[in-house]
C-alpha atoms as a PDB file:
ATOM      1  CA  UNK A   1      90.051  30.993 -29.980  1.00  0.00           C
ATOM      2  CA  UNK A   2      86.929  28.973 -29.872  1.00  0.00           C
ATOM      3  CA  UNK A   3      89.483  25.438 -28.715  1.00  0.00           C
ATOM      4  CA  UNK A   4      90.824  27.935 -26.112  1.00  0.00           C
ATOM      5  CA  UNK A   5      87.298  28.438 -24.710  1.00  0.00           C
ATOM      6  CA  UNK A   6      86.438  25.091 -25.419  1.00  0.00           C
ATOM      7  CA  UNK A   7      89.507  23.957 -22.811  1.00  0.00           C
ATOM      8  CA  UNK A   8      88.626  26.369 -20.722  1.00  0.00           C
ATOM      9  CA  UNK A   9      84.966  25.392 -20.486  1.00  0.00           C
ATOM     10  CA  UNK A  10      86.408  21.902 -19.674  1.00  0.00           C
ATOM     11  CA  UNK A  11      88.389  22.896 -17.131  1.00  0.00           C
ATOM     12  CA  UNK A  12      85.627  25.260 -15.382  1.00  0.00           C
ATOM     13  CA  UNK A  13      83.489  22.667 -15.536  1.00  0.00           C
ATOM     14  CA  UNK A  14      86.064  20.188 -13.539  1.00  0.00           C
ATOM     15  CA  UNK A  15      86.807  23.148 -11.299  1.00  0.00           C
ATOM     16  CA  UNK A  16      83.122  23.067 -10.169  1.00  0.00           C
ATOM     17  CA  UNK A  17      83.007  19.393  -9.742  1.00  0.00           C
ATOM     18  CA  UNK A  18      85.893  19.850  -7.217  1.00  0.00           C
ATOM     19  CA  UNK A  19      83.965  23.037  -5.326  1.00  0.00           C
ATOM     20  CA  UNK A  20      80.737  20.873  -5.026  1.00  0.00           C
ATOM     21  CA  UNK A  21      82.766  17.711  -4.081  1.00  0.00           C
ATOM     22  CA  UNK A  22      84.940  19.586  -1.067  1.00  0.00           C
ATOM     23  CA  UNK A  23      82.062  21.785  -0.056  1.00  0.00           C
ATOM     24  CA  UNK A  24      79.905  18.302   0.543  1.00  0.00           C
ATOM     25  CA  UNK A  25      82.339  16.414   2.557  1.00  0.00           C
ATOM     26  CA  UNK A  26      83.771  19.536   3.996  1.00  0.00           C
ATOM     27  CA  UNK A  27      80.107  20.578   5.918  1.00  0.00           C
ATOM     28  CA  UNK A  28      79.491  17.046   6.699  1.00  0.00           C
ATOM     29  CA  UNK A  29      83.009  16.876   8.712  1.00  0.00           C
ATOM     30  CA  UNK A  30      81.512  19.722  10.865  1.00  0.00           C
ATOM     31  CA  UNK A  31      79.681  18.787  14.341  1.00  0.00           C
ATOM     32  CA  UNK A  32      75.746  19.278  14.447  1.00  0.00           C
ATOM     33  CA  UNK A  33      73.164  18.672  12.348  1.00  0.00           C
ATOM     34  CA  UNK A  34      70.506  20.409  11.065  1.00  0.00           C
ATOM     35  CA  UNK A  35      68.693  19.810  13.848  1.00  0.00           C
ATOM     36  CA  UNK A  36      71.392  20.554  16.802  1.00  0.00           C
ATOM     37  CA  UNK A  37      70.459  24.304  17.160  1.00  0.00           C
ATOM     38  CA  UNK A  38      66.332  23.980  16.741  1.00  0.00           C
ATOM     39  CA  UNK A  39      65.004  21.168  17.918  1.00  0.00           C
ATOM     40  CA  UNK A  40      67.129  19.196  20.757  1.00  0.00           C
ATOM     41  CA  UNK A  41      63.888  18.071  22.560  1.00  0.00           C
ATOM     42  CA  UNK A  42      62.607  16.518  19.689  1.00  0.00           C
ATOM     43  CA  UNK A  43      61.683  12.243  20.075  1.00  0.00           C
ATOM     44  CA  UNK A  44      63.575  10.096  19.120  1.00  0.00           C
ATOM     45  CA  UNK A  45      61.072   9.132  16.558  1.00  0.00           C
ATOM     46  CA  UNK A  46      60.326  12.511  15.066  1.00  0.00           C
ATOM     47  CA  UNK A  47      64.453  13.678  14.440  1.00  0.00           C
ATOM     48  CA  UNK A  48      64.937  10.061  12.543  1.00  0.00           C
ATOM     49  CA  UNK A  49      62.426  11.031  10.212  1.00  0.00           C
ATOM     50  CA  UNK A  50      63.293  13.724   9.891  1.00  0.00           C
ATOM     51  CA  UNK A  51      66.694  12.802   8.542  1.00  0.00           C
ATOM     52  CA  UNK A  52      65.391   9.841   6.864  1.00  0.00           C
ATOM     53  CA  UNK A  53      63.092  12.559   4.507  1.00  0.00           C
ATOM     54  CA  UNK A  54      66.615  14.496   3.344  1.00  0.00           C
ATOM     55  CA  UNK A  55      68.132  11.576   3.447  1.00  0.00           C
ATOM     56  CA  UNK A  56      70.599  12.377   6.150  1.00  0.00           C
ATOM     57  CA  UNK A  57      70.427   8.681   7.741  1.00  0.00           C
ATOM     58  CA  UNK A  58      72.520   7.412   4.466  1.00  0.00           C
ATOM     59  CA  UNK A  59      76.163   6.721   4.313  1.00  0.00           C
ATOM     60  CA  UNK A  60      77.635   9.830   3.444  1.00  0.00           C
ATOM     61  CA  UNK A  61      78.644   8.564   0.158  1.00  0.00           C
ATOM     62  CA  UNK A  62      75.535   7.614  -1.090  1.00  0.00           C
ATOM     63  CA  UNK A  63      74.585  10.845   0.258  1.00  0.00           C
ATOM     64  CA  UNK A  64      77.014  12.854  -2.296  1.00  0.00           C
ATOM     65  CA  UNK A  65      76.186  10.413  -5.308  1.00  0.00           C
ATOM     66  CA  UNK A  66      71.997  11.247  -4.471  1.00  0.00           C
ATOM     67  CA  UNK A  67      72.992  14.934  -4.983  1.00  0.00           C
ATOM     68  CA  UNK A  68      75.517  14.510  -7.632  1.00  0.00           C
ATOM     69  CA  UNK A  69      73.346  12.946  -9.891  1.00  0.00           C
ATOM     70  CA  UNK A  70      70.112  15.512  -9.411  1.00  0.00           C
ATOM     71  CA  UNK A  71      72.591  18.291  -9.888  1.00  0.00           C
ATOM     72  CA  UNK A  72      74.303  16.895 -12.984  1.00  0.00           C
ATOM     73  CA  UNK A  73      70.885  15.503 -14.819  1.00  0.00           C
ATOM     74  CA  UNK A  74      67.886  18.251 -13.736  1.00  0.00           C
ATOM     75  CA  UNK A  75      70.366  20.992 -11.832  1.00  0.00           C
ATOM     76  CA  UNK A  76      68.033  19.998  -8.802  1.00  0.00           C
ATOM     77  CA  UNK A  77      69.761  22.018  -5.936  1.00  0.00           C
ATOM     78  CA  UNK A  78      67.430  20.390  -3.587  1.00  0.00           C
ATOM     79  CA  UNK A  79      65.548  21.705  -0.852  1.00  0.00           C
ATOM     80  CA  UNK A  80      66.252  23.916   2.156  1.00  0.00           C
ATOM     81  CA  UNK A  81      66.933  22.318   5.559  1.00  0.00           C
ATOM     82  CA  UNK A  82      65.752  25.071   7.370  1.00  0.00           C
ATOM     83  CA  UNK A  83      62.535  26.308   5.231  1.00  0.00           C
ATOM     84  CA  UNK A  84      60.616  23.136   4.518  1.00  0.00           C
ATOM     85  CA  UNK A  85      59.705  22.561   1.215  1.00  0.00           C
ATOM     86  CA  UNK A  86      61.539  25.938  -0.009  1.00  0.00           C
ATOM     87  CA  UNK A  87      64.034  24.756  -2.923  1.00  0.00           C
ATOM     88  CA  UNK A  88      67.064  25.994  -3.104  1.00  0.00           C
ATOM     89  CA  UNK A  89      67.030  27.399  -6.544  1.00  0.00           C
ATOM     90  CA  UNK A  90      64.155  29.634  -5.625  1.00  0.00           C
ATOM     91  CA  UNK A  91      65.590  31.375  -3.045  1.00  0.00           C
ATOM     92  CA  UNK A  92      68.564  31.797  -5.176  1.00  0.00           C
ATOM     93  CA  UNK A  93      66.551  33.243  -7.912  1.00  0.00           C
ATOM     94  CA  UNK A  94      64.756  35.444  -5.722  1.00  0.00           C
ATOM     95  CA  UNK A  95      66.829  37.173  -3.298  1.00  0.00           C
ATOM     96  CA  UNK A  96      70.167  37.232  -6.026  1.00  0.00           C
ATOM     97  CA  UNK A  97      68.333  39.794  -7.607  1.00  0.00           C
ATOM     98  CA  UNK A  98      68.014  42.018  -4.168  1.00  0.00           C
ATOM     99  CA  UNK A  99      71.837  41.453  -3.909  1.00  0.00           C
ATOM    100  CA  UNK A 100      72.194  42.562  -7.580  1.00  0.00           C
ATOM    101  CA  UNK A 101      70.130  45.554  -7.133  1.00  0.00           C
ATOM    102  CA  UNK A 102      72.250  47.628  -5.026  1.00  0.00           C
ATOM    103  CA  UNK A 103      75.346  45.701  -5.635  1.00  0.00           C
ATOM    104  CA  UNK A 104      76.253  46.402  -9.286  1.00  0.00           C
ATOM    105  CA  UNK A 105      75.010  49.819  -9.490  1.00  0.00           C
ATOM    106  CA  UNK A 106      77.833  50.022  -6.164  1.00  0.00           C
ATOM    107  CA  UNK A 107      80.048  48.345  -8.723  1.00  0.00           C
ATOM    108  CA  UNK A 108      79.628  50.238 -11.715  1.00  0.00           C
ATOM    109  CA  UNK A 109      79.628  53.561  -9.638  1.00  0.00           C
ATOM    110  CA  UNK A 110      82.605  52.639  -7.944  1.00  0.00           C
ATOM    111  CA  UNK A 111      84.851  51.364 -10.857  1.00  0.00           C
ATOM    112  CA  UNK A 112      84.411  54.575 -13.117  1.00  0.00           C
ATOM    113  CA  UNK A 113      85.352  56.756 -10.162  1.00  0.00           C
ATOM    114  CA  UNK A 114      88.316  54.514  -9.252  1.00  0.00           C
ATOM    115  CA  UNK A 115      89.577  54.652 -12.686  1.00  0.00           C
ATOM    116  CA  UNK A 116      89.162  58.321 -12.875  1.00  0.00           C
ATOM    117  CA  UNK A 117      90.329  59.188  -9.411  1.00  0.00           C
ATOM    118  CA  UNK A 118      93.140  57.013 -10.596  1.00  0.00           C
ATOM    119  CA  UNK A 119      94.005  58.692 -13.686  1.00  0.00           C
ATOM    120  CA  UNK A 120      94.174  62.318 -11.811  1.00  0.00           C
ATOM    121  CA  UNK A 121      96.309  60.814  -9.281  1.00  0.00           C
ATOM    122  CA  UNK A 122      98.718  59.507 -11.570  1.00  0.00           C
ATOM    123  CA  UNK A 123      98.916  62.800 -14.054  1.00  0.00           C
ATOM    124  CA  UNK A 124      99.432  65.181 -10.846  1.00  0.00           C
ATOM    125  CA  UNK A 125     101.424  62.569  -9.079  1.00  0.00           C
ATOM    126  CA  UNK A 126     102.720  64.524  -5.796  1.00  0.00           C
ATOM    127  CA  UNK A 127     100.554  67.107  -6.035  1.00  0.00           C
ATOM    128  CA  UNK A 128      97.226  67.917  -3.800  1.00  0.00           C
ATOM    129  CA  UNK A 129      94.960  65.965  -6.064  1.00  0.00           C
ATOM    130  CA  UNK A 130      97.550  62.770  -5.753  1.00  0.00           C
ATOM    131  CA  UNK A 131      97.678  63.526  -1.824  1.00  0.00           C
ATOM    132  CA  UNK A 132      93.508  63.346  -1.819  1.00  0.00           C
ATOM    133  CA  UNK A 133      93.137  60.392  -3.827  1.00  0.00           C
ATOM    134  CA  UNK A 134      95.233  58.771  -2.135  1.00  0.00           C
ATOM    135  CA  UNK A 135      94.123  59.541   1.365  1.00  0.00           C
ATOM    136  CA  UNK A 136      91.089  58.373   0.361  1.00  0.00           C
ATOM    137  CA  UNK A 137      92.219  54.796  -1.497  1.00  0.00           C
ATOM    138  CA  UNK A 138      94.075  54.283   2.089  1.00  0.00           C
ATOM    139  CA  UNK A 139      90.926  55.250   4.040  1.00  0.00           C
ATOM    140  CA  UNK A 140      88.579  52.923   1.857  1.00  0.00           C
ATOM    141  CA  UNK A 141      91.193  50.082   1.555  1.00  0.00           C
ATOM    142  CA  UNK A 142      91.898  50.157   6.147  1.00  0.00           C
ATOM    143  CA  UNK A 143      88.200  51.510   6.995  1.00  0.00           C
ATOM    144  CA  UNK A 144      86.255  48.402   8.410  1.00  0.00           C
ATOM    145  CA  UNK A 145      82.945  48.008   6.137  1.00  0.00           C
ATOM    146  CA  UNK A 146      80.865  47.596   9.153  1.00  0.00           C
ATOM    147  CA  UNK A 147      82.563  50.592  11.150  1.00  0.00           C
ATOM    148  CA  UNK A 148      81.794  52.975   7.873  1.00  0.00           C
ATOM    149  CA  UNK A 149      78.026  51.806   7.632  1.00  0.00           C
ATOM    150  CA  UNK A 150      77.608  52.194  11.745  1.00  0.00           C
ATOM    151  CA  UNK A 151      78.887  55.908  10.739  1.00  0.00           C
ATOM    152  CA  UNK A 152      76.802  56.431   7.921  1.00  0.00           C
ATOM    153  CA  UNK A 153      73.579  55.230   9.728  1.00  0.00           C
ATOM    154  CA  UNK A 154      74.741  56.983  12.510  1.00  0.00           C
ATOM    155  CA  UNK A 155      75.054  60.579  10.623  1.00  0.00           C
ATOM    156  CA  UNK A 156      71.917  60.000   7.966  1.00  0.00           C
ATOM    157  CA  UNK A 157      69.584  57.919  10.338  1.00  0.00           C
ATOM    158  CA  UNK A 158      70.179  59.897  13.998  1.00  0.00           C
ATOM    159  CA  UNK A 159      72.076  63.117  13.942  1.00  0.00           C
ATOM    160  CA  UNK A 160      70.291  64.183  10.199  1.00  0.00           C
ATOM    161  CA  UNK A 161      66.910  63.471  12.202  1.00  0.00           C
ATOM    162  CA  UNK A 162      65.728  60.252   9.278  1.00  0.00           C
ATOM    163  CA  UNK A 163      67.186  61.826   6.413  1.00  0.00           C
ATOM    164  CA  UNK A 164      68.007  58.419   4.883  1.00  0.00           C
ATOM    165  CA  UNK A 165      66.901  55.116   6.016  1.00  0.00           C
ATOM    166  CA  UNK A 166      69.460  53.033   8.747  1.00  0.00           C
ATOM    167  CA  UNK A 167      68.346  49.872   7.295  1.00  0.00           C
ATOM    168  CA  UNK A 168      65.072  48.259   5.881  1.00  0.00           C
ATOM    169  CA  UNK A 169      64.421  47.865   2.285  1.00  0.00           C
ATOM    170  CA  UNK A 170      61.529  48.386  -0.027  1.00  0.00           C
ATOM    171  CA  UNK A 171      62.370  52.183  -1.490  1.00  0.00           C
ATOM    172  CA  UNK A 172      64.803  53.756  -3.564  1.00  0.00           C
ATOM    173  CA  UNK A 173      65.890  56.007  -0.367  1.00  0.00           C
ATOM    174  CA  UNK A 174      66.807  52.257   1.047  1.00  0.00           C
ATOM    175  CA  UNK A 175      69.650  51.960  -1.735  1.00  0.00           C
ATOM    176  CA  UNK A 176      71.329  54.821  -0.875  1.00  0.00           C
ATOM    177  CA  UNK A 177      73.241  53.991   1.978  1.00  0.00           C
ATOM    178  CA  UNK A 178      74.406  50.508   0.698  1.00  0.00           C
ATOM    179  CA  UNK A 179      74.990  51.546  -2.425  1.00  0.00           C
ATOM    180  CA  UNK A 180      76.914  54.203  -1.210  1.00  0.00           C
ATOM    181  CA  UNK A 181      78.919  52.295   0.996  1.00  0.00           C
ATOM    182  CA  UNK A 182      80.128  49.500  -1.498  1.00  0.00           C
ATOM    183  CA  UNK A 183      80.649  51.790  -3.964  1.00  0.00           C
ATOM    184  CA  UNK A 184      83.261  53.231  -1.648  1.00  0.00           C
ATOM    185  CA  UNK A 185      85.077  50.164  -1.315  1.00  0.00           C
ATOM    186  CA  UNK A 186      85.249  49.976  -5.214  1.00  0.00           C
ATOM    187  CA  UNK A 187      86.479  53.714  -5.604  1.00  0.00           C
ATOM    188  CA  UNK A 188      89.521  52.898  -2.921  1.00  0.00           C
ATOM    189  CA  UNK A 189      91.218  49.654  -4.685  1.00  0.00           C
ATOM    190  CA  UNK A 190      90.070  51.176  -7.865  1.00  0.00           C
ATOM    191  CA  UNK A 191      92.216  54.141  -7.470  1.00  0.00           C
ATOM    192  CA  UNK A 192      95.102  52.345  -5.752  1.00  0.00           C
ATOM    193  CA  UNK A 193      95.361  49.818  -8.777  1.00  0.00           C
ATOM    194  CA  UNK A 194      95.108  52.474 -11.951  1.00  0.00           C
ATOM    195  CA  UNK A 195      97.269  55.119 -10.255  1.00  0.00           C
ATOM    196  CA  UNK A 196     100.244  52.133 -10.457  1.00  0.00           C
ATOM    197  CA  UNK A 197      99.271  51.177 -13.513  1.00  0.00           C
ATOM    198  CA  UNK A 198      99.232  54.379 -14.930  1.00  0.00           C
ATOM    199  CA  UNK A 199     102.719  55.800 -13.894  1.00  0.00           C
ATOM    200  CA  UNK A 200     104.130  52.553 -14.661  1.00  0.00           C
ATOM    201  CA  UNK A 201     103.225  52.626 -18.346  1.00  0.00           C
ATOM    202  CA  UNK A 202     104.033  56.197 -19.039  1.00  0.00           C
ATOM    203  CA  UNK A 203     107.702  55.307 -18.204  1.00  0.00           C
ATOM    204  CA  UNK A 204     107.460  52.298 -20.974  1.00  0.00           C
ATOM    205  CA  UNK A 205     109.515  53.942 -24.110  1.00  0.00           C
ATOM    206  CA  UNK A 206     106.646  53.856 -26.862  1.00  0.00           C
ATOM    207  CA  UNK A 207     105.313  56.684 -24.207  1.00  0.00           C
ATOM    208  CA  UNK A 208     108.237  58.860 -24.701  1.00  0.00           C
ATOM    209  CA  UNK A 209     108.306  58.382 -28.471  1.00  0.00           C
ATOM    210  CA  UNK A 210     104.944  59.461 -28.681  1.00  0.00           C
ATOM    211  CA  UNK A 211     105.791  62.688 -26.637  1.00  0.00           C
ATOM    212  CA  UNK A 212     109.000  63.459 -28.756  1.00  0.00           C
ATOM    213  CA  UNK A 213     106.389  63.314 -31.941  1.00  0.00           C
ATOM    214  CA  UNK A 214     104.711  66.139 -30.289  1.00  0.00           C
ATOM    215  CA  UNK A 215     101.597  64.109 -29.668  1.00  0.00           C
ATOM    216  CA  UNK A 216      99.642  65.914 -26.859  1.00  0.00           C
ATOM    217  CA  UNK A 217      98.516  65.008 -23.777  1.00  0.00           C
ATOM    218  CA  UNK A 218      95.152  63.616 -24.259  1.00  0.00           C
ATOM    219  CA  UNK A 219      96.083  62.002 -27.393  1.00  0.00           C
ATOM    220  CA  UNK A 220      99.041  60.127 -25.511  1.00  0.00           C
ATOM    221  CA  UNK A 221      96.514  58.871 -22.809  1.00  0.00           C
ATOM    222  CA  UNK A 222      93.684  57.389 -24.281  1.00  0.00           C
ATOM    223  CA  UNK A 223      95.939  56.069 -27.668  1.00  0.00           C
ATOM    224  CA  UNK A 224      98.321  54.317 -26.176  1.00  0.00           C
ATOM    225  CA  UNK A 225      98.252  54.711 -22.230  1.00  0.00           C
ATOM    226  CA  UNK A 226      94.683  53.895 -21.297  1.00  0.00           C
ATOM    227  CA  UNK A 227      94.295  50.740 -22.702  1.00  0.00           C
ATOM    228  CA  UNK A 228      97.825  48.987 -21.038  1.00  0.00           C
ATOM    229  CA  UNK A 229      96.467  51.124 -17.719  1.00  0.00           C
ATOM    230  CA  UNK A 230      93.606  49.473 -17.439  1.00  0.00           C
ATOM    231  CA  UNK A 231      94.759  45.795 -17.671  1.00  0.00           C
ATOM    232  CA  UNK A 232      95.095  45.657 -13.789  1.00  0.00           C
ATOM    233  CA  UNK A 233      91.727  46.604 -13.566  1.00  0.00           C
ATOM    234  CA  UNK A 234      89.949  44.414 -15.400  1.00  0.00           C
ATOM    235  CA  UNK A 235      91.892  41.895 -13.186  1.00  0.00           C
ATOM    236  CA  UNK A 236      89.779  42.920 -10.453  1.00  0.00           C
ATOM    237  CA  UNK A 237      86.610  43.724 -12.369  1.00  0.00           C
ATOM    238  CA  UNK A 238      85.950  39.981 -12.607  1.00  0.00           C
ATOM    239  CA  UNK A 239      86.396  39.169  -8.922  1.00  0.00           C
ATOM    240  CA  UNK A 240      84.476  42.592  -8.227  1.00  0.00           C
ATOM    241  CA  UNK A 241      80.887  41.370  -9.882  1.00  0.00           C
ATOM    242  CA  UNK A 242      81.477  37.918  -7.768  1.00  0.00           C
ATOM    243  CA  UNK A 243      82.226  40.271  -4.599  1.00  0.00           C
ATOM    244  CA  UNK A 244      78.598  41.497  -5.175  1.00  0.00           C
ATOM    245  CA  UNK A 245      77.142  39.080  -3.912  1.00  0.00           C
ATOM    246  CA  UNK A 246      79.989  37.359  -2.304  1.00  0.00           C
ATOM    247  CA  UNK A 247      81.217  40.257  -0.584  1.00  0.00           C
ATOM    248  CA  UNK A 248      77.947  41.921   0.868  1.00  0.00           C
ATOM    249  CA  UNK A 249      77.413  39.534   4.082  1.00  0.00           C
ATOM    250  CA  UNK A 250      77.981  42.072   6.251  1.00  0.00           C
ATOM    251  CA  UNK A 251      76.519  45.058   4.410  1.00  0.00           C
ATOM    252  CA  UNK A 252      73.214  43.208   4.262  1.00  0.00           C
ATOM    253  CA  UNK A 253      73.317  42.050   7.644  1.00  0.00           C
ATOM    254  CA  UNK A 254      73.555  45.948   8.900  1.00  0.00           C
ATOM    255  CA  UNK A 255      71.541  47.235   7.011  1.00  0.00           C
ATOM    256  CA  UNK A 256      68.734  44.193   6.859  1.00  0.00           C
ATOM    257  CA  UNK A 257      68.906  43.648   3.465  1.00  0.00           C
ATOM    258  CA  UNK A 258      66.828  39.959   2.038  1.00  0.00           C
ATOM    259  CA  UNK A 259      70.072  39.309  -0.407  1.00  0.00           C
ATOM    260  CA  UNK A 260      71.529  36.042  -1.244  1.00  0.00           C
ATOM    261  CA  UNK A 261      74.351  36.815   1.322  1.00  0.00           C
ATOM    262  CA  UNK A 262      71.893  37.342   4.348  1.00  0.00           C
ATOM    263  CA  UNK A 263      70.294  33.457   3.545  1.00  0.00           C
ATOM    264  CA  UNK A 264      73.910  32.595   3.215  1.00  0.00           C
ATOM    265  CA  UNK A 265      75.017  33.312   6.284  1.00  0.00           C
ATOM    266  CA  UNK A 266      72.236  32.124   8.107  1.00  0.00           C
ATOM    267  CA  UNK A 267      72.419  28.821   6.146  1.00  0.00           C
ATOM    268  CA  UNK A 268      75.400  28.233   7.675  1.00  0.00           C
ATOM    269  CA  UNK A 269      73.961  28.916  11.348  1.00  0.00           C
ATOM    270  CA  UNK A 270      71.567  26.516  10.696  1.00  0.00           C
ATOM    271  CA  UNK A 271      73.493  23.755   9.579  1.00  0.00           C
ATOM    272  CA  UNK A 272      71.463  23.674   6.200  1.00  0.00           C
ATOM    273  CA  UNK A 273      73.435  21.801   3.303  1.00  0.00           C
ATOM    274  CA  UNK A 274      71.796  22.287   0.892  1.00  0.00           C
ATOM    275  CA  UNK A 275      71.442  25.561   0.817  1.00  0.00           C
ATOM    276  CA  UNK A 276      75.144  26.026   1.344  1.00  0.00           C
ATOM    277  CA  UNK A 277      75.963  23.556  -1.323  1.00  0.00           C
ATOM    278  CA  UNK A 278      73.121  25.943  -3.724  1.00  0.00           C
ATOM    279  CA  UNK A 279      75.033  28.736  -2.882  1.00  0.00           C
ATOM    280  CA  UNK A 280      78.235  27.393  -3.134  1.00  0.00           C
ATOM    281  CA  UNK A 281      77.304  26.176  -6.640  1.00  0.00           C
ATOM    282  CA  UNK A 282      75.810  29.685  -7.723  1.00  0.00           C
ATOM    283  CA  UNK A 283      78.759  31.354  -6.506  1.00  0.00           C
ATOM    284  CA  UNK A 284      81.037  29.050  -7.939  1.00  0.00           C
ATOM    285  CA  UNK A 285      79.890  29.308 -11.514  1.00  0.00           C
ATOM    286  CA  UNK A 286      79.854  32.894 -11.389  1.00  0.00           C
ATOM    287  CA  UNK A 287      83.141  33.102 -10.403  1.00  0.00           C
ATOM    288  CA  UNK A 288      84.627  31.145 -12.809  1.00  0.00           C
ATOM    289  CA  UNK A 289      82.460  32.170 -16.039  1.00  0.00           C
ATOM    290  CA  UNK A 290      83.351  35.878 -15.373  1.00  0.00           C
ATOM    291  CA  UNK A 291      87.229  34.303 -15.260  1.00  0.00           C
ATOM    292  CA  UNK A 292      86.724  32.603 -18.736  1.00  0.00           C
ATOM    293  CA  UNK A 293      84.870  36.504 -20.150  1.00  0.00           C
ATOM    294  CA  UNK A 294      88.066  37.896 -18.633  1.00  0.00           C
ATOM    295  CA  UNK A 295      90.904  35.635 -20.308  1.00  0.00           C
ATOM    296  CA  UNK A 296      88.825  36.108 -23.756  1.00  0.00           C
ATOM    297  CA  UNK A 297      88.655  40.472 -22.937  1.00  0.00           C
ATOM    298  CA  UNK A 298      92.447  40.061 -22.251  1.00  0.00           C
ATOM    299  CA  UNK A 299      93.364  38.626 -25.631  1.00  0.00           C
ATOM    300  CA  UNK A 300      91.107  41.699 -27.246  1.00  0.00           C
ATOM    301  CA  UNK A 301      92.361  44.200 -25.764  1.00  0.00           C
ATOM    302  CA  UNK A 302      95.672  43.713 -25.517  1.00  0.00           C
ATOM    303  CA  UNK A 303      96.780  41.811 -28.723  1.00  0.00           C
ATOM    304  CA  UNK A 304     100.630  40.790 -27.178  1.00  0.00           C
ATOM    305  CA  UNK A 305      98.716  38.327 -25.403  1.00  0.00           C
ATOM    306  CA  UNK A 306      98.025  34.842 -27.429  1.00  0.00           C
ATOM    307  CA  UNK A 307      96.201  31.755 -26.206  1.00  0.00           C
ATOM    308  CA  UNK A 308      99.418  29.746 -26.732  1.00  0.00           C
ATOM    309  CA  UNK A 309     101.326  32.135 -25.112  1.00  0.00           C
ATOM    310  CA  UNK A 310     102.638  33.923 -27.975  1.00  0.00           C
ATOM    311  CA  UNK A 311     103.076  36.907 -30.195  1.00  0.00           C
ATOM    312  CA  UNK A 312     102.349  38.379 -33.643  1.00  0.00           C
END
């Protein structure tokens, strides 16, 4: 176990090498500059050194070696473009947690529900709880995020005269709506995902020998269904907590919401690297440590699998 993690680590680490190397190149391919969309009546004089202080007036290869090596030796993410003298590392550190904050709760709420709406739908498979379970997964899964939070502040912020916030933050009442929303999103694939799992392994034949033991019900579900059910989802789960901050661009653009996705997308607006490349880099070590926790909770929970790809 600890070589495979140890090769895995390796190859992470490689993987983010690559991300950071086509991300670079990749924005600098891109017409504009940081200046193109703020400043076009600027002198002469007053752009160049401006792009002499970031260092933009370099060949673009001494360019990525200058940010290579501050990334590699003091995990200097440099500073922002847009916000002078704002480093990239603070802003991550400081609006992550905003994008945290209604995100995982969203997560958390909407995983257990999945699972459990998924477990009813697959025990009372054609019946009315199946039908509603379903309905919803399919509503969730087709339903536009930005068309269900337009409805929600519609309902809670106009025709419920203020009930709930439209947007803002600052209050618990502000988390609602967001949280309420993601979670929704979580609850549909959730669902979709356990429901196939489920009915799938009660077909599998160490199912059926349990039943003609006379084990009951609930003992045949969480002994020996549960665990092979929920496989699929802990799939997801991983790309889930990346998709909380990933995957809330547009939920904290409606509802105006300081996260790490808001500065994202405006980043991008603005033509400022190095806040891409600092978000890039965050997102791209999340993504693949929560892969590496998810190979090493695959091997424990389901002991068939082996790091060298056998069996006991």
């Amino acid at each position: 176990m600890v070589k495979y993690i140890l090769k895995r680590t390796a190859w992470a680490f490689v993987t983010l090498l690559a991300v950071v190397t086509v991300t670079f190149f990749l924005m600098r391919s891109i017409p504009g500059d940081p200046l193109a969309g703020m400043a076009r009546a600027l002198p002469e004089e007053t752009r160049n050194a401006f792009m002499a202080k970031y260092g933009l007036d370099k060949p673009l290869f001494d360019q990525y070696i200058i940010y290579m090596k501050g990334l590699l030796t003091e995990f200097d993410l440099g500073e922002s473009l847009r916000y002078a003298g704002r480093p990239v590392l603070k802003t991550i550190t400081e609006t992550s947690p905003v994008s945290g904050s209604f995100g995982i709760p969203a997560l958390i709420i909407g995983t257990l529900t999945g699972i459990i709406l998924g477990i009813v739908a697959a025990l009372k498979k054609n019946k009315w709880p199946d039908y509603v379970v379903m309905f919803l997964a399919i509503l969730g899964t087709t339903l536009p995020v930005f068309v269900l939070i337009s409805i929600s502040q519609w309902i809670f912020g106009v025709k419920l005269n203020g009930l709930l916030p439209p947007s803002g933050w600052g209050t618990p009442k502000h988390m609602i709506l967001p949280i309420a929303v993601s979670a929704f999103g979580s609850v549909a694939t959730y669902a979709r995902y356990v429901k196939a799992s489920m009915l799938d392994t009660l077909d599998q034949d160490y199912v059926l020998t349990a039943k003609a033991k006379g084990l009951s019900q609930f003992q045949i579900i969480t002994r020996h269904v549960l665990r092979n059910s929920l496989m699929p989802a802990i799939t997801i789960f991983a790309g889930s907590v990346v998709g909380v901050f990933t995957g809330a661009f547009v939920t904290e653009r409606m509802f105006a919401i300081p996260g790490i996705g808001f500065y994202y997308i405006s980043s991008i607006n603005n033509y400022d690297y190095t806040m891409i490349l600092g978000t890039t880099v965050f997102y791209a070590v999340l993504f693949v440590v929560m892969q590496l926790i998810l190979d090493i909770v695959y091997t424990l929970i389901d002991p068939r699998i082996r790091v060298g790809g056998g069996k006991k």
